[in-house]
Protein backbone atom coordinates (compact mmCIF):
# COMPACT_ATOMS: atom_id res chain seq x y z
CA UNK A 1 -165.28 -169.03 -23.63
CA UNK A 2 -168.67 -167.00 -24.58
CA UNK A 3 -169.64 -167.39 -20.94
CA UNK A 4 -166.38 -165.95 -19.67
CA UNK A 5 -166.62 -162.51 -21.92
CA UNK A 6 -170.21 -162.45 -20.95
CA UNK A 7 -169.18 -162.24 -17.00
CA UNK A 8 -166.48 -160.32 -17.62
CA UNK A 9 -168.23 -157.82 -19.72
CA UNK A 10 -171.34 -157.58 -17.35
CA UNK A 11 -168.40 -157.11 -14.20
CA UNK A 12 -167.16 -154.21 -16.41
CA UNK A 13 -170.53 -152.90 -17.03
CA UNK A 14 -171.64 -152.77 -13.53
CA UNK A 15 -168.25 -151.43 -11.52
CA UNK A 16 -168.83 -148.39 -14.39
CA UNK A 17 -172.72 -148.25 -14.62
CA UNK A 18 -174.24 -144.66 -13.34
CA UNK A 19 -176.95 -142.83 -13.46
CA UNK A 20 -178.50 -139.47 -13.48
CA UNK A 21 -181.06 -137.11 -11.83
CA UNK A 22 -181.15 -133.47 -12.75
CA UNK A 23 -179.62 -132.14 -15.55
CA UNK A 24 -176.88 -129.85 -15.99
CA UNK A 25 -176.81 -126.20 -15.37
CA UNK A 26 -174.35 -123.47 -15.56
CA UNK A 27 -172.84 -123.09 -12.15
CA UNK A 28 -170.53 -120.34 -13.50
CA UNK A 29 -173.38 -118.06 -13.50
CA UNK A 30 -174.42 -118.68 -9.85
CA UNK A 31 -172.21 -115.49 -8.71
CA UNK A 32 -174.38 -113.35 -11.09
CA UNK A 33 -177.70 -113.94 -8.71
CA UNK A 34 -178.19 -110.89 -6.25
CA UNK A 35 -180.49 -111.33 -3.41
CA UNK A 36 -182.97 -108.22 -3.24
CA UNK A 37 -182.17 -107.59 -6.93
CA UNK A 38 -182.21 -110.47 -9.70
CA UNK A 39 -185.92 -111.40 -11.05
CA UNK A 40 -187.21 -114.95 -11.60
CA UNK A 41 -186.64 -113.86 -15.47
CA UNK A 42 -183.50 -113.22 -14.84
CA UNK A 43 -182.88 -116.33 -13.10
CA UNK A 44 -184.68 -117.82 -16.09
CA UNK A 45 -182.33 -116.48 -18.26
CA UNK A 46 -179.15 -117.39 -16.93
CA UNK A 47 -180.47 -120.59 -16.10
CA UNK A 48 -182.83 -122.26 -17.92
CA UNK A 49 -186.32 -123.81 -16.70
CA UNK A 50 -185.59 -125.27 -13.36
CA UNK A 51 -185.31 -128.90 -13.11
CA UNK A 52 -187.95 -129.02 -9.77
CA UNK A 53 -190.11 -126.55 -8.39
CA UNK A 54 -191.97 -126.33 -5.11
CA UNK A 55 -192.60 -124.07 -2.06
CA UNK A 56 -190.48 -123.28 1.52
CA UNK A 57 -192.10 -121.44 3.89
CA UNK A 58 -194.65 -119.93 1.51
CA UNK A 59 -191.82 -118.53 -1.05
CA UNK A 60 -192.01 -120.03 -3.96
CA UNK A 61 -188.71 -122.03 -4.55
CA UNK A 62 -186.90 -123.38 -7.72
CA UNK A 63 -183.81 -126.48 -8.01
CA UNK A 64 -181.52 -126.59 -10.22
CA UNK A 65 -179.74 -130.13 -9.56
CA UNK A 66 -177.30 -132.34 -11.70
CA UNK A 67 -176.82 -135.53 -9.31
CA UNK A 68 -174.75 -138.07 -10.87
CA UNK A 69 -174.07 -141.51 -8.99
CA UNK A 70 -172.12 -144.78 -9.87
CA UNK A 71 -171.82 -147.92 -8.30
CA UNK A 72 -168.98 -146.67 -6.48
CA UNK A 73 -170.86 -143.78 -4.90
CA UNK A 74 -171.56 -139.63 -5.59
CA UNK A 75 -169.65 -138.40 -8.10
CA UNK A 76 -169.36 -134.35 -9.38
CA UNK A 77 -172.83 -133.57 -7.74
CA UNK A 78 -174.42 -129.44 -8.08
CA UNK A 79 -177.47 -128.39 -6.36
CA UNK A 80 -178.83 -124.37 -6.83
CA UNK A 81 -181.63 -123.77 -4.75
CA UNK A 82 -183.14 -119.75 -5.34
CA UNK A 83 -186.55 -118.76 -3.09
CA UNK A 84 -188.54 -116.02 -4.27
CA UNK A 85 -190.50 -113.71 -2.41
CA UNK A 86 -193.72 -112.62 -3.50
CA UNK A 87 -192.30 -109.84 -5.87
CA UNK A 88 -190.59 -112.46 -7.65
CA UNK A 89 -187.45 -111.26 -6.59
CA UNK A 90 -184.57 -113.44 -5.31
CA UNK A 91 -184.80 -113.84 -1.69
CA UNK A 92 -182.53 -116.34 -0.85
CA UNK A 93 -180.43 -118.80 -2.66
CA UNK A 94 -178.06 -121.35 -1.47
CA UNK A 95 -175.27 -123.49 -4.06
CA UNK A 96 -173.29 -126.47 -3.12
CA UNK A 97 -170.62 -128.82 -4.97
CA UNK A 98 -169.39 -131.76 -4.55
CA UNK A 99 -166.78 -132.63 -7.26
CA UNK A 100 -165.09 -136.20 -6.97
C-alpha cells in the first residue's frame, strides 16, 4: 500500500514539477520605455536591476526574463531586452510573450 502512494505521489509530483529562470518583472510598464528618450535610471526605476546583462554590437544591453517551464513544456514565458547607446539612453528594445 505505502509503495503504491509513493508511485503515485512521485507520478503527481513529476507531471506538475517546474522550474524557473529569471524572475518576474513588470511587463505593464514596457509601453512607458521611449527609444531616444528614457535613461538606464529610468529603466532602473520602472524595472528593477536586470536579471542578465551583457553587450550587442558594442551597446551595452540589459534582460529582463521570467522563463517558467514544466514537464509539459513553456508555460507564461516574458523576455525585455533594452540596448543602450553610449549616452545611456535607450536605443533599442524589443518585448515578447508567450502566455500558455
Amino acid at each position: 500500500m505505502k509503495l503504491k502512494t509513493l508511485i503515485t505521489a512521485l507520478s503527481l509530483f513529476a507531471f506538475t514539477a517546474c522550474a524557473q529562470v529569471g524572475k518576474p518583472f513588470p511587463e505593464q510598464n514596457v509601453l512607458a520605455i521611449k527609444k531616444g528618450v528614457t535613461t538606464k535610471e529610468e529603466v532602473r526605476r520602472l524595472f528593477g536591476d536586470p536579471w542578465r546583462t551583457g553587450y550587442e554590437d558594442g551597446q551595452q544591453t540589459w534582460t529582463y526574463g521570467n522563463y517558467r517551464y514544466t514537464v509539459l513544456g513553456q508555460k507564461d514565458n516574458s523576455d525585455l531586452v533594452i540596448r543602450f547607446n553610449e549616452k545611456d539612453v535607450v536605443s533599442s528594445y524589443s518585448y515578447s510573450a508567450t502566455k500558455n
